[in-house]
Protein backbone atom coordinates (compact mmCIF):
# COMPACT_ATOMS: atom_id res chain seq x y z
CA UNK A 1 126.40 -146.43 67.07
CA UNK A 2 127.62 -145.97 63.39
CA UNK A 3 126.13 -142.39 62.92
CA UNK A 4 127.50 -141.36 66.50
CA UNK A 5 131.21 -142.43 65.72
CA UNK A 6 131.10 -141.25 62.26
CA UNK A 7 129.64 -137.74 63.49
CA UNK A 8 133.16 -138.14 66.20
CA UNK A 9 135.34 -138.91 63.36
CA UNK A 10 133.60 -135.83 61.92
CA UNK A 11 134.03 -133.78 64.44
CA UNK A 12 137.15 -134.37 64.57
CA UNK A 13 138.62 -133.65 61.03
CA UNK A 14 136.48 -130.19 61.33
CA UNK A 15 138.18 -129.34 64.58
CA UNK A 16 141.45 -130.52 63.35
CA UNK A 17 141.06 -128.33 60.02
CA UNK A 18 140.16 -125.02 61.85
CA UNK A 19 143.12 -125.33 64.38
CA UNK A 20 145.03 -126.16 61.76
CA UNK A 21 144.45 -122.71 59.64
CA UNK A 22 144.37 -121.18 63.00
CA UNK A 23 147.60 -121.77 64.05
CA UNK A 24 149.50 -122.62 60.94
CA UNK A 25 150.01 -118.88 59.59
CA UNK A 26 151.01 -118.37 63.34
CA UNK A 27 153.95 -121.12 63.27
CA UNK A 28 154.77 -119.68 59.81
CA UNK A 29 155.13 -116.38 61.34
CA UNK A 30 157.47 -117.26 64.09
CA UNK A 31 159.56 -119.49 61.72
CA UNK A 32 160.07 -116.94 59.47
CA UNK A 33 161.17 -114.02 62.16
CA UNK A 34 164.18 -116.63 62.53
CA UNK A 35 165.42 -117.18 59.03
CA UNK A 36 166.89 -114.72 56.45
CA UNK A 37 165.10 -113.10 53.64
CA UNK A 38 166.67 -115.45 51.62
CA UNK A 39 165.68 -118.37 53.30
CA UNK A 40 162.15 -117.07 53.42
CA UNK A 41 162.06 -117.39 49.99
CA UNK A 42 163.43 -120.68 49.68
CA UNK A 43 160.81 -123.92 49.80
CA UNK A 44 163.34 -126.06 50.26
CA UNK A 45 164.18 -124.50 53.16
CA UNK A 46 160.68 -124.21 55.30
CA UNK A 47 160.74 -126.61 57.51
CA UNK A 48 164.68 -127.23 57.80
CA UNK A 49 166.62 -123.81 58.10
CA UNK A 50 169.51 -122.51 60.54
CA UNK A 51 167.79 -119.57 62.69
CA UNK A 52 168.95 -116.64 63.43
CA UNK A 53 168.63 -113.80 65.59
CA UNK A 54 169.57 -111.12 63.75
CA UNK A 55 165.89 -109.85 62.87
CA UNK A 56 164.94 -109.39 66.13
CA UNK A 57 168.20 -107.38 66.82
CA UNK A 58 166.75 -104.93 64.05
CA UNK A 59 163.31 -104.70 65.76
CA UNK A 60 165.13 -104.02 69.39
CA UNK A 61 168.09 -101.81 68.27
CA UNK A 62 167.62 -100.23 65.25
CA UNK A 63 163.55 -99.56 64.97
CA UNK A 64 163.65 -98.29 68.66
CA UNK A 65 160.68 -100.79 69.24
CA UNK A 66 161.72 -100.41 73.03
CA UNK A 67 159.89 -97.05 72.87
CA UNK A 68 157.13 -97.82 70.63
CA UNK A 69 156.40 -100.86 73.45
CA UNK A 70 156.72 -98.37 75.64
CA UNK A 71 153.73 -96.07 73.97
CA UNK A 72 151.67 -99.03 73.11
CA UNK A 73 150.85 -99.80 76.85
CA UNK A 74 150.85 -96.57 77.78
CA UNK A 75 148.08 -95.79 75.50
CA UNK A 76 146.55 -99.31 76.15
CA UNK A 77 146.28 -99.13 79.93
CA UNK A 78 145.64 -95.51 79.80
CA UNK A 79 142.23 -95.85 77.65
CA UNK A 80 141.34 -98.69 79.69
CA UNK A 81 141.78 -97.37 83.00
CA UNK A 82 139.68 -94.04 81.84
CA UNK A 83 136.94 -96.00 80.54
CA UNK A 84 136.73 -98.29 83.51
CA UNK A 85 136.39 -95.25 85.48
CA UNK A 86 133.90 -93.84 83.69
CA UNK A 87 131.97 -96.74 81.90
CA UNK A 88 131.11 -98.68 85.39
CA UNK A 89 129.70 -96.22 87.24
CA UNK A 90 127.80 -95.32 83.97
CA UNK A 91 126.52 -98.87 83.59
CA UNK A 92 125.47 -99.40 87.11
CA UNK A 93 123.52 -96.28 86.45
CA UNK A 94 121.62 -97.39 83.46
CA UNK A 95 121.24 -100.94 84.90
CA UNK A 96 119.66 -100.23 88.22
CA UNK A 97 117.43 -97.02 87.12
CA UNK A 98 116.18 -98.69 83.17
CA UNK A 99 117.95 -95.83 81.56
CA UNK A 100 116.82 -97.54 78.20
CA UNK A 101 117.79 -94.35 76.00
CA UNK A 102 120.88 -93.55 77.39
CA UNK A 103 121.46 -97.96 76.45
CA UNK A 104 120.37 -97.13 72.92
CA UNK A 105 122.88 -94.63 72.47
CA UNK A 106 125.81 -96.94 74.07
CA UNK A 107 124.37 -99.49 71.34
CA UNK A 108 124.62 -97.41 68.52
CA UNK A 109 128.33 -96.11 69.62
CA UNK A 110 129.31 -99.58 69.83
CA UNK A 111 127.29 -100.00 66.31
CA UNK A 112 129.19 -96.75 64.23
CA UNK A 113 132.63 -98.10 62.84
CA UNK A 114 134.95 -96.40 64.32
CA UNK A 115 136.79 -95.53 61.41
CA UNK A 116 133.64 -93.44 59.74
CA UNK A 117 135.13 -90.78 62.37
CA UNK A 118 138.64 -90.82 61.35
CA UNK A 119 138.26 -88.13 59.15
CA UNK A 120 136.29 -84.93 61.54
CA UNK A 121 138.18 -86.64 64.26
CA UNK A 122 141.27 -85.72 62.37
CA UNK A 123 139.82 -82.38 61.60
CA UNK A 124 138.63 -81.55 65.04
CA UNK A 125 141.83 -82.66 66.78
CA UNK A 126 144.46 -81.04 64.24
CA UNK A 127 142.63 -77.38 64.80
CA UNK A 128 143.07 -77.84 68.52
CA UNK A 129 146.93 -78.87 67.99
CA UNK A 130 146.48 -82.42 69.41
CA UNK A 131 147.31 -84.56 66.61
CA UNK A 132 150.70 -86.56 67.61
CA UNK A 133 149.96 -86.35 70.95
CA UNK A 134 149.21 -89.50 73.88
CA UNK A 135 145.95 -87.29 74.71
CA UNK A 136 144.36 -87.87 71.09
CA UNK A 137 145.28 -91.81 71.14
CA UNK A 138 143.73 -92.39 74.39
CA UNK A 139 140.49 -90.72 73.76
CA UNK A 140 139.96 -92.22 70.26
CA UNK A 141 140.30 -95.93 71.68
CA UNK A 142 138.02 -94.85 74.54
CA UNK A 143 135.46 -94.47 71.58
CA UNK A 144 135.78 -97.85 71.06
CA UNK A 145 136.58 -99.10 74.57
CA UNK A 146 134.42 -97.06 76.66
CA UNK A 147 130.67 -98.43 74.84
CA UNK A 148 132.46 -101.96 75.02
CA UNK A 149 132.89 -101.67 79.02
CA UNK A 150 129.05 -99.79 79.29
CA UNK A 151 127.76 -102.98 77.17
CA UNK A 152 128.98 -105.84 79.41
CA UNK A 153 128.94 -103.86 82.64
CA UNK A 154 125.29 -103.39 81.97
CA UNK A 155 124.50 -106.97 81.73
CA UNK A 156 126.45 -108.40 84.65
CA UNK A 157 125.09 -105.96 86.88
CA UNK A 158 121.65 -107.06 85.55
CA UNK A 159 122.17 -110.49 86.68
CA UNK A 160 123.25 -109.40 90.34
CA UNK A 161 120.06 -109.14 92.88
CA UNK A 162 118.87 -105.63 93.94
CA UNK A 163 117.99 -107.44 96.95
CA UNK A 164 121.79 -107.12 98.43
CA UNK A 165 121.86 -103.42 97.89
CA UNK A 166 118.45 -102.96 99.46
CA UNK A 167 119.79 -104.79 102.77
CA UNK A 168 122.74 -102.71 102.64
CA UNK A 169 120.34 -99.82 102.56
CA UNK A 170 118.63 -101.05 105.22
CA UNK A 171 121.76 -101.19 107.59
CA UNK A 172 122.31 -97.39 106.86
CA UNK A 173 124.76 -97.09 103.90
CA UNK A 174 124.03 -94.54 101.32
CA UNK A 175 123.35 -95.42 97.43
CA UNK A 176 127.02 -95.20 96.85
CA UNK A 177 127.98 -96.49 99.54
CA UNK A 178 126.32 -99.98 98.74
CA UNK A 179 127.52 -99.72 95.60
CA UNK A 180 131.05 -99.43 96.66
CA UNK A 181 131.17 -102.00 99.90
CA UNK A 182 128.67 -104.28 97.92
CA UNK A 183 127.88 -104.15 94.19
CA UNK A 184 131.75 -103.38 93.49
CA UNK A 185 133.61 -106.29 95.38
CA UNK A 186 130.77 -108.55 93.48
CA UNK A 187 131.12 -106.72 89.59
CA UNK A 188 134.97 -107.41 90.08
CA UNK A 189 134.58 -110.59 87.61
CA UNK A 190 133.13 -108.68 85.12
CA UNK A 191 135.25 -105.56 85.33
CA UNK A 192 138.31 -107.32 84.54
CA UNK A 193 136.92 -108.93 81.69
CA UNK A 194 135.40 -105.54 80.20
CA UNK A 195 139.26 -104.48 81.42
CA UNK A 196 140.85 -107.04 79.84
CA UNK A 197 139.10 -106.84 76.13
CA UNK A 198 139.74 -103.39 76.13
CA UNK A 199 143.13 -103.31 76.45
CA UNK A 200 143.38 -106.33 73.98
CA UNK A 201 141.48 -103.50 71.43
CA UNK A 202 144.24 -100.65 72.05
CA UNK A 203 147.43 -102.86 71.97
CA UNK A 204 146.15 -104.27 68.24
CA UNK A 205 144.20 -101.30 66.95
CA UNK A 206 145.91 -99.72 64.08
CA UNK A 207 143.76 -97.24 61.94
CA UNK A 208 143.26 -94.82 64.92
CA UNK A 209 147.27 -94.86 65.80
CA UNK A 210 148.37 -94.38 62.18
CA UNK A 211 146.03 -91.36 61.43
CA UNK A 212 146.35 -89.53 64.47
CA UNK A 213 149.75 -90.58 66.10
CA UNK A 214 153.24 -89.13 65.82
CA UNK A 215 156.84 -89.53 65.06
CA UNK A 216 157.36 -90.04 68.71
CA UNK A 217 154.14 -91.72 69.69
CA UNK A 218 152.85 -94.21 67.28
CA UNK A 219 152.45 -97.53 68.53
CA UNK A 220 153.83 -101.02 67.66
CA UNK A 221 151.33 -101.63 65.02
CA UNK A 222 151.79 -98.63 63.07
CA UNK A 223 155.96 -99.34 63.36
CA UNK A 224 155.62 -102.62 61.67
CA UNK A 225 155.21 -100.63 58.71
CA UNK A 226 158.74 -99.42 58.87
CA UNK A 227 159.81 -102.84 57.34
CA UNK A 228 157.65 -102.17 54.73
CA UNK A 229 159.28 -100.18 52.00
CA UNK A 230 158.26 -98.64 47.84
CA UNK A 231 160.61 -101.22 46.59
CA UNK A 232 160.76 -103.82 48.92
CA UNK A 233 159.78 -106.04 52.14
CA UNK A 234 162.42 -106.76 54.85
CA UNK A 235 160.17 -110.02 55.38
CA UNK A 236 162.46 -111.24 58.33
CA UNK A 237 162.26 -108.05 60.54
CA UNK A 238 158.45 -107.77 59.69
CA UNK A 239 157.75 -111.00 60.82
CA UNK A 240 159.39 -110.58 64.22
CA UNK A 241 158.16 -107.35 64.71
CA UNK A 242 155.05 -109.07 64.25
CA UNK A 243 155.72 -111.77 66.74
CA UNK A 244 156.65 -108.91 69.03
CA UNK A 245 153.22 -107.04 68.35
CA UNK A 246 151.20 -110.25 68.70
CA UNK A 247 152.93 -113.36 71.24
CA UNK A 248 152.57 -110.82 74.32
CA UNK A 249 149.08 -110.53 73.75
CA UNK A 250 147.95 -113.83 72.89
CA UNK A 251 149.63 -115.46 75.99
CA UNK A 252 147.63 -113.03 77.93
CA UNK A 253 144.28 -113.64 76.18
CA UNK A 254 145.70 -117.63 76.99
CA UNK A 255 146.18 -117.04 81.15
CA UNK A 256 143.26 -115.04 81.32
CA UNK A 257 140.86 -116.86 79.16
CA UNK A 258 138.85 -118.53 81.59
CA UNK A 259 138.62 -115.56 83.50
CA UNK A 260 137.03 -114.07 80.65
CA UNK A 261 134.32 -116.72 79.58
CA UNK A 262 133.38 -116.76 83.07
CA UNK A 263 132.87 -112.85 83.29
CA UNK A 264 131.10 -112.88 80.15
CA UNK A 265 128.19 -115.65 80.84
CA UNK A 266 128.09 -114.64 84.82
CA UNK A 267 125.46 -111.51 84.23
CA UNK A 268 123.53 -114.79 82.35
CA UNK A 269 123.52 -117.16 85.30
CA UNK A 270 123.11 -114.90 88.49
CA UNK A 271 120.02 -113.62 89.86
């Protein structure tokens, strides 16, 4: 009974110490996109401080973050959608037919950093005049995105039985057919969670958007770094363009989280 409740109490101070360095550079975040750089600099005033709003005015007015929202889930949903298009069909494909080689090479794509192609992407792209464009954004997170959806596509329709499609063959509908009137309608679990990781990847990714984006299309990520100047760091402003960049995206990872978890260990448990 003593070594149970002191492995609790344990347990306890080791959950408490990781949710505490967790979520205390968060809370420091948000406090500080309400104070002045002044008061950011002053310990006396860290926990006791009169907010203001003024930063955030700077992010909506004057940065024109409206527009660089505006690109981030444009580029976000756009990857995403392309890859789900093409990275389902692809995994059903390797799934139900062993395609073991063509799974290799999704594993080593989802292996290679992706920023060890930065530079011939850069190359490739600025001879064909697409650097600055959406075009070039969208397909460099599908790198990324697209081997991400094959990979846990592949192993939830692993766990679903080939028995279903096989009676729906049986009744007289064609290989795609069962696929779409079957093995679809079932996979929708898992597609949103392959959906919903890879759109958590292009709202935060950075590298990609600051090499190859432009003037007019780089995303919030790479704008935060318009509060950072040679000299100095509007602190304020940078920390609530930061809580703009990052609060949207952590409530949804928070409503959808259970979706997720459960999408992730279904391919696991079926079958």
């Amino acid at each position: 009974m003593k070594a149970s409740r002191g492995f609790k109490v344990f347990r306890g101070i080791a959950l408490a110490v990781v949710v505490l360095s967790l979520v205390a550079p968060l809370v420091w975040m948000v406090a500080a996109s309400f104070k002045t750089n002044v008061d950011i600099y002053d310990s006396s005033k860290a926990l006791v401080f009169t907010p203001t709003l003024d930063n955030y005015s700077t992010v909506i007015q004057q940065a024109n973050y409206v527009q660089f929202i505006g690109n981030s889930l444009w580029v976000a949903f756009a990857a995403t959608a392309l890859s789900l298009l093409l990275g389902v069909p692809a995994a059903y494909s390797m799934s139900r037919f062993n395609m073991k080689k063509s799974a290799l090479v999704v594993l080593m794509a989802r292996i290679i950093p992706g920023v060890s192609l930065l530079v011939p992407w850069y190359y490739v792209f600025s001879n064909l005049r697409m650097v600055g464009g959406f075009s070039v954004l969208i397909l460099s997170h599908m790198f990324v995105s697209l081997p991400l959806i094959v990979y846990i596509m592949m192993g939830y329709f692993d766990g679903l039985p080939e028995e279903l499609e096989e009676a729906a063959l049986v009744d007289g509908l064609t290989p795609i057919g069962a696929f779409r009137r079957i093995t679809l309608p079932l996979s929708v679990p898992g597609i949103a969670t392959a959906g919903i990781l890879s759109f958590i990847f292009s709202w935060n990714n950075f590298m990609f958007a600051l090499v190859l984006s432009g003037a007019s299309t780089k995303t919030l990520p790479v704008a935060i770094f318009d509060f950072v100047g040679y000299a100095s760091i509007d602190w304020g402003g940078l920390m609530a363009a930061t809580t703009v960049v990052t609060l949207p995206i952590m409530l949804i990872a928070l409503l959808v989280q259970k979706y997720v978890v459960s999408g992730l260990t279904a391919g696991a448990t079926k079958g």
